[in-house]
C-alpha atoms as a PDB file:
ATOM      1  CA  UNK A   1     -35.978  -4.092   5.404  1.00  0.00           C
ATOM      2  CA  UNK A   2     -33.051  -5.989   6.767  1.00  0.00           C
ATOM      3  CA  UNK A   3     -29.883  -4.272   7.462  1.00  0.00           C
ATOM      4  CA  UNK A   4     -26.907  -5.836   5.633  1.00  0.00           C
ATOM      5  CA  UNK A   5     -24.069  -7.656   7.976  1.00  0.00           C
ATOM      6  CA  UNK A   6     -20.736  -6.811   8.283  1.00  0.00           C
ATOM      7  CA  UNK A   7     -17.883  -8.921  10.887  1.00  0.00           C
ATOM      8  CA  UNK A   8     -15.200  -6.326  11.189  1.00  0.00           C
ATOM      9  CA  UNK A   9     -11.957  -8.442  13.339  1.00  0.00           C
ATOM     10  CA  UNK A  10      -9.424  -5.856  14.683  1.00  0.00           C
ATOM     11  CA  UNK A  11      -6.155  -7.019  15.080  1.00  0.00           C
ATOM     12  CA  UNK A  12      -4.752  -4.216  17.683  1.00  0.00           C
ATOM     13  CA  UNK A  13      -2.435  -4.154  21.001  1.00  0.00           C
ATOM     14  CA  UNK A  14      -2.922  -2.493  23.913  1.00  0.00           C
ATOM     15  CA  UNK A  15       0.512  -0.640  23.912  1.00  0.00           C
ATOM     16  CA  UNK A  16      -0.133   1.129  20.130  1.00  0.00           C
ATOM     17  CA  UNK A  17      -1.449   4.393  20.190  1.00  0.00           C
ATOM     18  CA  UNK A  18      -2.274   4.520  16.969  1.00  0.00           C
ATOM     19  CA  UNK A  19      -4.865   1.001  17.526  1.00  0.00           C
ATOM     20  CA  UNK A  20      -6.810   3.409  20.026  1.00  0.00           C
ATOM     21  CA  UNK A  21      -7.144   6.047  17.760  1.00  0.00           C
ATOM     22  CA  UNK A  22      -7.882   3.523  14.721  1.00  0.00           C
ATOM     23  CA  UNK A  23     -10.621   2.087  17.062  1.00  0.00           C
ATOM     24  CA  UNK A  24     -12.242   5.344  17.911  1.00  0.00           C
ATOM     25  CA  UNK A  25     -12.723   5.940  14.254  1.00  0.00           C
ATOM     26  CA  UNK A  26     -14.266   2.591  13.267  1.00  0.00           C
ATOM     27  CA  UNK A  27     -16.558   3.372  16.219  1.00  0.00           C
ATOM     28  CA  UNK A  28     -17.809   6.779  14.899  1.00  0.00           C
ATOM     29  CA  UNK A  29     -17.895   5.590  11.278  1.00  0.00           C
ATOM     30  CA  UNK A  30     -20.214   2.657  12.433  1.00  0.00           C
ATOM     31  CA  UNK A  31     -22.640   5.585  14.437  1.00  0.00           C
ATOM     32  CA  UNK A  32     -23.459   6.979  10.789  1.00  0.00           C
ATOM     33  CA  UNK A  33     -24.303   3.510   9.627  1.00  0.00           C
ATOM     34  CA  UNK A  34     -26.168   1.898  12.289  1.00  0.00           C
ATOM     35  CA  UNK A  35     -29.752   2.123  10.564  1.00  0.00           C
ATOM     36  CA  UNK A  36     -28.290   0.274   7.525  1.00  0.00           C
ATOM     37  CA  UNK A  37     -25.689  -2.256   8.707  1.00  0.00           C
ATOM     38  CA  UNK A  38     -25.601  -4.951  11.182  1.00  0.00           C
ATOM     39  CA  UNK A  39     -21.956  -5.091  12.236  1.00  0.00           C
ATOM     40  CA  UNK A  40     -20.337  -8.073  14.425  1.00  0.00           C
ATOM     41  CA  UNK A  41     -16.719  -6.420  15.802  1.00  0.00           C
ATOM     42  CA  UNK A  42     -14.557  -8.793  17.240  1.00  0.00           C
ATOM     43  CA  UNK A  43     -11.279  -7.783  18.803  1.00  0.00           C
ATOM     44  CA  UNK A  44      -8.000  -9.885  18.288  1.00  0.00           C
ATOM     45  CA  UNK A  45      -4.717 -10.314  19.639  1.00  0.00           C
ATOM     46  CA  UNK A  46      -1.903  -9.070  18.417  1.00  0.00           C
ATOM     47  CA  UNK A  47       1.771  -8.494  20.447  1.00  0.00           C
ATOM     48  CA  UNK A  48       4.141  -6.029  18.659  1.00  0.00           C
ATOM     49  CA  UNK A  49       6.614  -6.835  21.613  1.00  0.00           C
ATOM     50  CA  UNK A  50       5.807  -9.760  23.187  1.00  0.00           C
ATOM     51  CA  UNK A  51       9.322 -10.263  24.261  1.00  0.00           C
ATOM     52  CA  UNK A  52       8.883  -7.523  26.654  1.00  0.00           C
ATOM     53  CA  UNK A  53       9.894  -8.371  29.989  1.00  0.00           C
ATOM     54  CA  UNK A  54       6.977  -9.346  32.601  1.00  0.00           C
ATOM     55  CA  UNK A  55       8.135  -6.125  35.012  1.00  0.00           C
ATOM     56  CA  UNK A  56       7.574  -4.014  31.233  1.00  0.00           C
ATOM     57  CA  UNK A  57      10.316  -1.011  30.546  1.00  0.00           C
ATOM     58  CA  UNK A  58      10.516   3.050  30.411  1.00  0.00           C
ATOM     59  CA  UNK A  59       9.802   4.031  26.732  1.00  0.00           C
ATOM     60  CA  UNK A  60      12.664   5.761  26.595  1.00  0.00           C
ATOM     61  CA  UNK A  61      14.756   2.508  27.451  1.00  0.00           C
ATOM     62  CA  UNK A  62      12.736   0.948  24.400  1.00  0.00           C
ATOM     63  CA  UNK A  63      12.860   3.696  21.812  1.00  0.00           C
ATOM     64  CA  UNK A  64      16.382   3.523  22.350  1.00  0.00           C
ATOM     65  CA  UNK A  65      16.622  -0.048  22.567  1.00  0.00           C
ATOM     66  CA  UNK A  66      14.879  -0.596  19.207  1.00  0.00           C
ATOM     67  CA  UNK A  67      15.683   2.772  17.140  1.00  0.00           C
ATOM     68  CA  UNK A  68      18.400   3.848  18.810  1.00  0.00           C
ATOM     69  CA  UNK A  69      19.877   6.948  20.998  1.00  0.00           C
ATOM     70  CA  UNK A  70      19.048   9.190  18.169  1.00  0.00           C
ATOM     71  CA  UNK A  71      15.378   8.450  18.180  1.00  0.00           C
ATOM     72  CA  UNK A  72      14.939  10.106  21.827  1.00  0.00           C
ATOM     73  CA  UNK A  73      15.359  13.640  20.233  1.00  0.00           C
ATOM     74  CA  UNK A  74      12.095  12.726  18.187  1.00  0.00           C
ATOM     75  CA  UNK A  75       9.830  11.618  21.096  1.00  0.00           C
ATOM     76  CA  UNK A  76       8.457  15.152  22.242  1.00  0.00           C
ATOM     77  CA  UNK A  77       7.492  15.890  18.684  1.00  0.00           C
ATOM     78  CA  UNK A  78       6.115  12.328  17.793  1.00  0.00           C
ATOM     79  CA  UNK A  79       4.090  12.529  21.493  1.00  0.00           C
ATOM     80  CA  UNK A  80       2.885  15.839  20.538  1.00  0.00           C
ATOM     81  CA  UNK A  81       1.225  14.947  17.401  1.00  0.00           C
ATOM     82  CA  UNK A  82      -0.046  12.135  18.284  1.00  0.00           C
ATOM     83  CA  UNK A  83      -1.820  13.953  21.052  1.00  0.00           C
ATOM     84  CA  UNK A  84      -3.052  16.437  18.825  1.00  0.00           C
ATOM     85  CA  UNK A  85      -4.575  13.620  16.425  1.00  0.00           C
ATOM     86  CA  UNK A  86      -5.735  11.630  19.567  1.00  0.00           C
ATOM     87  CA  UNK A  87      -7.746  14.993  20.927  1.00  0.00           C
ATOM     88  CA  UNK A  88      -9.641  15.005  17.274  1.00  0.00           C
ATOM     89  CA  UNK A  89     -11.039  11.480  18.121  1.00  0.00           C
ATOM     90  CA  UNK A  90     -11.897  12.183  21.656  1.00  0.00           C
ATOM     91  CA  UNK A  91      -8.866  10.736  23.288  1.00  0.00           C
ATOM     92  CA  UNK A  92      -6.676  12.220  25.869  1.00  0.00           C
ATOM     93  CA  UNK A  93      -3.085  11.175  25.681  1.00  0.00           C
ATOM     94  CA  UNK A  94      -1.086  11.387  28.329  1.00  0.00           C
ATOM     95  CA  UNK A  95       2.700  10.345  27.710  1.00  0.00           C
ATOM     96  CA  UNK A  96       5.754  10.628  29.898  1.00  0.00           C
ATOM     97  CA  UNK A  97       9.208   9.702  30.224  1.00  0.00           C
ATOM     98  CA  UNK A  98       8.436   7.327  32.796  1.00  0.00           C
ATOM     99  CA  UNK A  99       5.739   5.794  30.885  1.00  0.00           C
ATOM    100  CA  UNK A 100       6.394   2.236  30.997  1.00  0.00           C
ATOM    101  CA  UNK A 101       5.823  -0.272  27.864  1.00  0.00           C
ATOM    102  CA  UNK A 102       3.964  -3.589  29.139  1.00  0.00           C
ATOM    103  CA  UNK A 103       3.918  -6.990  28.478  1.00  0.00           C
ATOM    104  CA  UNK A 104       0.453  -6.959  26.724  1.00  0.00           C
ATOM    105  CA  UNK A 105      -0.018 -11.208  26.766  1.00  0.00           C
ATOM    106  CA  UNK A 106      -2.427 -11.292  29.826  1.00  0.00           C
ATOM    107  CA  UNK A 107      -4.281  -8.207  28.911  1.00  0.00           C
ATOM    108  CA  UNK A 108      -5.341  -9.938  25.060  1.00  0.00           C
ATOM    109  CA  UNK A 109      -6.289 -12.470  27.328  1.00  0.00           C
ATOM    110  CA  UNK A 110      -8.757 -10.486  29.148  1.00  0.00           C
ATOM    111  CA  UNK A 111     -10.069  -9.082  25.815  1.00  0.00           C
ATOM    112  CA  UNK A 112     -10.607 -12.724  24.703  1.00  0.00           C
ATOM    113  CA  UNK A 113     -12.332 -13.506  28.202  1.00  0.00           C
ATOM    114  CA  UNK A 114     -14.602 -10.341  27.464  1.00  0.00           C
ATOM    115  CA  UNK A 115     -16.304 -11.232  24.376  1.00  0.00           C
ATOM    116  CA  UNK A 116     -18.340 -14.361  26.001  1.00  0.00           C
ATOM    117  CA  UNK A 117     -19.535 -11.677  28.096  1.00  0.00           C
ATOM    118  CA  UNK A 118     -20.324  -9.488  25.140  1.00  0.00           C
ATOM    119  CA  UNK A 119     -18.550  -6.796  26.369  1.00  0.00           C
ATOM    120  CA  UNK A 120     -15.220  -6.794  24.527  1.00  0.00           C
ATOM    121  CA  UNK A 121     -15.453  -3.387  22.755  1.00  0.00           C
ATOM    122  CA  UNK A 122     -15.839  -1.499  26.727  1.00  0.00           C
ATOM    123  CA  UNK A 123     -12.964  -3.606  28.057  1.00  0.00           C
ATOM    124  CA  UNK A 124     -10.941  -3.164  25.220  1.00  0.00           C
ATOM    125  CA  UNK A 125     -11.451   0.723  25.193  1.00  0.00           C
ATOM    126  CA  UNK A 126     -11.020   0.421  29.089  1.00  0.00           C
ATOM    127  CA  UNK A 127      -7.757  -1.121  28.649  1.00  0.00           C
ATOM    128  CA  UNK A 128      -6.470   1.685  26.006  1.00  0.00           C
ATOM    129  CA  UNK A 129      -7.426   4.478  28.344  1.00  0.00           C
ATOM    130  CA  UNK A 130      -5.920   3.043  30.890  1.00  0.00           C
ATOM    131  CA  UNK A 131      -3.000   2.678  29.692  1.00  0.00           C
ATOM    132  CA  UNK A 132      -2.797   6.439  27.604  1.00  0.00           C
ATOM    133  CA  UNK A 133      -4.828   8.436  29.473  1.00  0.00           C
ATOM    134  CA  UNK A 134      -4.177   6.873  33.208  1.00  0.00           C
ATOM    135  CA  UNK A 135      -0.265   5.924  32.707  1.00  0.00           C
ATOM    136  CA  UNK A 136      -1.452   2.656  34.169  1.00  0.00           C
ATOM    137  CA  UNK A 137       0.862  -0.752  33.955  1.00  0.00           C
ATOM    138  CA  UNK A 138      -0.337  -2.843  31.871  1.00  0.00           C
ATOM    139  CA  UNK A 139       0.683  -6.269  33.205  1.00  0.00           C
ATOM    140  CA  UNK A 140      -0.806  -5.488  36.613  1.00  0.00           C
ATOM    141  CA  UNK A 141      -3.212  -8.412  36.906  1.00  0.00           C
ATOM    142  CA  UNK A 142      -5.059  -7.113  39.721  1.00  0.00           C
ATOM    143  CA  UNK A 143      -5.705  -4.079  37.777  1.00  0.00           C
ATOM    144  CA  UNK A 144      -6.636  -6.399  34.742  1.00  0.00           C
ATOM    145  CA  UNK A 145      -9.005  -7.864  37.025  1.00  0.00           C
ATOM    146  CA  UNK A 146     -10.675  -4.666  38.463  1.00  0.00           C
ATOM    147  CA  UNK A 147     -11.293  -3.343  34.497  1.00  0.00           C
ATOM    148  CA  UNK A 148     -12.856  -6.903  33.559  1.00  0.00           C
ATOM    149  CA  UNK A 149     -15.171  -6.602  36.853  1.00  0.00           C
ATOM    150  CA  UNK A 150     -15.642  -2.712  36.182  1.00  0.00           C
ATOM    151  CA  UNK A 151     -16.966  -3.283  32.954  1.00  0.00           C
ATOM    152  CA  UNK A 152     -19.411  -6.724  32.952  1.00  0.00           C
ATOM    153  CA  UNK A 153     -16.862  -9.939  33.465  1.00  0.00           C
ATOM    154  CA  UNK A 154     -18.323 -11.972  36.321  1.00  0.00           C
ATOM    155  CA  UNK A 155     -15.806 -11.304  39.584  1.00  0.00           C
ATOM    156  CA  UNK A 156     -15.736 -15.060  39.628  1.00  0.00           C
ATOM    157  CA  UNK A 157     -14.565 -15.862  36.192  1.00  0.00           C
ATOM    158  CA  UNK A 158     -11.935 -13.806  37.049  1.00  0.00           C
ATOM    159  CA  UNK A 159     -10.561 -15.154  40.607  1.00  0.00           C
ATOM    160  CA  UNK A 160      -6.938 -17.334  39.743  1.00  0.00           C
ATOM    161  CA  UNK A 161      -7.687 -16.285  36.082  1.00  0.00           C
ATOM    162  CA  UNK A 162      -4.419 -15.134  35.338  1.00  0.00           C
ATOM    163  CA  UNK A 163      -2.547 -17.526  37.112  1.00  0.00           C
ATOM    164  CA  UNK A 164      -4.033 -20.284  35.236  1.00  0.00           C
ATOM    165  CA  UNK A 165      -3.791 -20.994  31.802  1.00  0.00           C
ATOM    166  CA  UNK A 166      -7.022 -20.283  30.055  1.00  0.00           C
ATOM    167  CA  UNK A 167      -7.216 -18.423  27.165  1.00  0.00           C
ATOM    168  CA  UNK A 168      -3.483 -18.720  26.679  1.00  0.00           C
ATOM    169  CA  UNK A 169      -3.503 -21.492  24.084  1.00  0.00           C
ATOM    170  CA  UNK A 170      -6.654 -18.922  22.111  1.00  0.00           C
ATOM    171  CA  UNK A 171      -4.547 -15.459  21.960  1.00  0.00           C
ATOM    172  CA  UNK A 172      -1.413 -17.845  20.797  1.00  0.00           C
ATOM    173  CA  UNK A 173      -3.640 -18.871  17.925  1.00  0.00           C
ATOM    174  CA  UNK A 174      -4.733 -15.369  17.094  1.00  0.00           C
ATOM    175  CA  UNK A 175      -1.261 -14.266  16.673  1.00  0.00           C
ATOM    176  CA  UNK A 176      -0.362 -17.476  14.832  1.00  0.00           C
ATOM    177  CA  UNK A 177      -3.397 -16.705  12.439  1.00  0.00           C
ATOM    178  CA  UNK A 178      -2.560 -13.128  12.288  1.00  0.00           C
ATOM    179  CA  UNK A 179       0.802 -13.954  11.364  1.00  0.00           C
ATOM    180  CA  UNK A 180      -0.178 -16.152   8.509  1.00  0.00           C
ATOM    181  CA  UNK A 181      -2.403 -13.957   6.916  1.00  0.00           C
ATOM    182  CA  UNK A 182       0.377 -11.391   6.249  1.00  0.00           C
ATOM    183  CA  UNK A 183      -0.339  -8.938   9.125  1.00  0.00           C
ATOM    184  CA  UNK A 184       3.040  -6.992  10.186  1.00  0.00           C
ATOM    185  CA  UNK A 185       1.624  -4.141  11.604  1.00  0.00           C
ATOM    186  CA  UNK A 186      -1.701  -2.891  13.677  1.00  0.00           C
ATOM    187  CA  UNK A 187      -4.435  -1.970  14.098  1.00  0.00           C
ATOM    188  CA  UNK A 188      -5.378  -4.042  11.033  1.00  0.00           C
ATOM    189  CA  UNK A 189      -9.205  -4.404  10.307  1.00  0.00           C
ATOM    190  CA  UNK A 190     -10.540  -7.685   8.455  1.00  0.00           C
ATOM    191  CA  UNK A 191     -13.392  -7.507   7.188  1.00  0.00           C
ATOM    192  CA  UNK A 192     -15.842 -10.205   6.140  1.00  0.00           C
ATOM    193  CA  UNK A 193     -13.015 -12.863   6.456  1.00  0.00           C
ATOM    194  CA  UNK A 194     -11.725 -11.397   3.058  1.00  0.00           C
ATOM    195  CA  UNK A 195     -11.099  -7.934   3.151  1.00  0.00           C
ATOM    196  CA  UNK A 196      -8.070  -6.481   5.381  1.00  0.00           C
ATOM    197  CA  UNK A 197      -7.916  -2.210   5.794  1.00  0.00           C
ATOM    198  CA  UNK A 198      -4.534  -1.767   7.498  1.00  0.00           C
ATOM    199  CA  UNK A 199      -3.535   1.389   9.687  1.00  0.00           C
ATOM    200  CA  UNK A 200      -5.700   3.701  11.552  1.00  0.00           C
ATOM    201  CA  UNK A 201      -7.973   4.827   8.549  1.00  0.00           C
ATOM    202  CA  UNK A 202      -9.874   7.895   9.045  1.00  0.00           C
ATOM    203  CA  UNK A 203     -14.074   7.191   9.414  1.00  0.00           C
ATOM    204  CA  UNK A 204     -14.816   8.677   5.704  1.00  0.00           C
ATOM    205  CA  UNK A 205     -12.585   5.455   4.533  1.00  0.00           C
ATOM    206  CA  UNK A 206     -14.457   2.857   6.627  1.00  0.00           C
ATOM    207  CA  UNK A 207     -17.833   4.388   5.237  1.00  0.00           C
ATOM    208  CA  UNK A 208     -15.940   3.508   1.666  1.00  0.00           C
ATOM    209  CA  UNK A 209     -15.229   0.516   2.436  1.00  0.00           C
ATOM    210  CA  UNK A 210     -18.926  -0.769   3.707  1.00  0.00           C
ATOM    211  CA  UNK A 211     -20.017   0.428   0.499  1.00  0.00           C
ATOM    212  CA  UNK A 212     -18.027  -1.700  -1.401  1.00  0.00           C
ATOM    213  CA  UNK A 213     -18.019  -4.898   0.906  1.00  0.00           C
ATOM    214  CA  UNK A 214     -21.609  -5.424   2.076  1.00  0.00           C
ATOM    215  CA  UNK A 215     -22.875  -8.237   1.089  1.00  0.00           C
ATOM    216  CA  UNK A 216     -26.217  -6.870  -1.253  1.00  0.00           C
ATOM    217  CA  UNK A 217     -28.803  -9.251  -2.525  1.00  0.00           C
ATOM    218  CA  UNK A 218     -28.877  -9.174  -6.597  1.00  0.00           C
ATOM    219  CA  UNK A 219     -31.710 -10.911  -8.230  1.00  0.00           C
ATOM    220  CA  UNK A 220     -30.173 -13.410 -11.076  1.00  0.00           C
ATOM    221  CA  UNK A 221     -32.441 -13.605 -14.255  1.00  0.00           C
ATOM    222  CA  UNK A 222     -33.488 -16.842 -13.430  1.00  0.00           C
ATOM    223  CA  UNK A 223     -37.347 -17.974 -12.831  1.00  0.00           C
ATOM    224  CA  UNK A 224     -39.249 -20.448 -11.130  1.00  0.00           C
ATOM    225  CA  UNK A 225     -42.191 -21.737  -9.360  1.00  0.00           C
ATOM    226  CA  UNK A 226     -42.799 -19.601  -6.364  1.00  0.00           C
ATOM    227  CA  UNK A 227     -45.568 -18.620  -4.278  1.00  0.00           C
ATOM    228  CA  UNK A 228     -46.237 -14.867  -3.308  1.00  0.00           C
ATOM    229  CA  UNK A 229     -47.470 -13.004  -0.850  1.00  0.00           C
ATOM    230  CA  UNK A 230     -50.780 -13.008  -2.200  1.00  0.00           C
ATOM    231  CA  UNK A 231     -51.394 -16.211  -1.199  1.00  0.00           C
ATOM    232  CA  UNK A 232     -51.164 -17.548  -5.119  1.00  0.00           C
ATOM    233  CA  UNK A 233     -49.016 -20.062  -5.890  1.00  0.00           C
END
């Protein structure tokens, strides 16, 4: 018996927490289903700052910049939860003061780069750790360059990558799309072209979801001439 298809696209950034832990889930929902659906993940770009400046910025300096000075007094509590949610899912967070928030533009387009190597999903999740886990910057494009390698991008696709301008024009139409169709905040799933599941959803919702999306074969009560397996026809 065939397994039924799904194409799940994830709208995410590299700089939201909440997109790694949204990921991890879809991941161990789609362990429980693997004997019954044939899924086709793609990963796209989405900037929730893209006017961040190339050299990136200290968290607190944003916090305060975009929620203002009495925001900072919430940090320690908001990092602590969302470590204690990220450890649930397998992921260590690691936040700091000093924590810097990137310019995410070149690393979408190394996640755009990835899938014609079939390999987006590791160089996505290499990107998120990273970032949470390793405190790394973001907009370093020789680090960009040593994850692609690391993780099955040929070295040579990669030399004077960034400093060109493929896959510029490709994450600008992501965003453009992702724009259109009504997305405001990530991770956002979309699923068979139709279906959007916003937020990090926990894996007993994704299971729902398959349920109720996957495309199943009904017979209509219609006849005609066939042949069978018998040979008769």
């Amino acid at each position: 018996m065939s397994k039924q298809k799904i194409k799940i696209d994830i709208f995410s950034d590299i700089n939201c927490p909440w997109c790694y832990i949204g990921e991890k889930r879809l991941q161990n929902a789609l362990q429980k289903v693997e004997d019954k659906y044939e899924v086709d993940v793609h990963f796209k770009a989405f900037e929730l700052n893209p006017n961040i400046p190339q050299e990136g910025m200290t968290r607190l300096d944003y916090f305060k910049g975009n929620y203002g000075e009495q925001m900072l007094a919430q940090i320690p509590t908001m990092d602590s939860r969302m470590t204690e949610t990220g450890a649930a899912e397998g992921i260590d967070f690691h936040f700091s003061d000093d924590m810097t928030v990137n310019n995410t533009f070149n690393g979408h387009r190394l996640i755009w780069l990835a899938e014609q190597y079939g390999v987006q999903e590791a160089v996505s999740n290499a990107l998120f750790k990273s970032y949470f886990t390793e405190g790394n910057n973001m907009n370093d494009t020789e680090l960009l360059k040593q994850v692609g390698i690391a993780h099955g991008i040929p070295a040579e696709k990669l030399e004077g990558f960034f400093e060109g301008e493929v896959g510029k024009k490709e994450v600008r139409e992501m965003e453009a799309f992702a724009q259109t169709a009504g997305i405001t905040g990530v991770p956002a799933f979309i699923i068979n072209d139709k279906y959007l599941v916003s937020g990090a959803q926990p894996s007993e919702t994704f299971l729902q979801v398959f349920q109720q999306v996957a495309p199943a074969i009904e017979k209509l009560d219609i006849e005609g001439n066939s042949c069978s397996v018998d040979g008769v026809c």
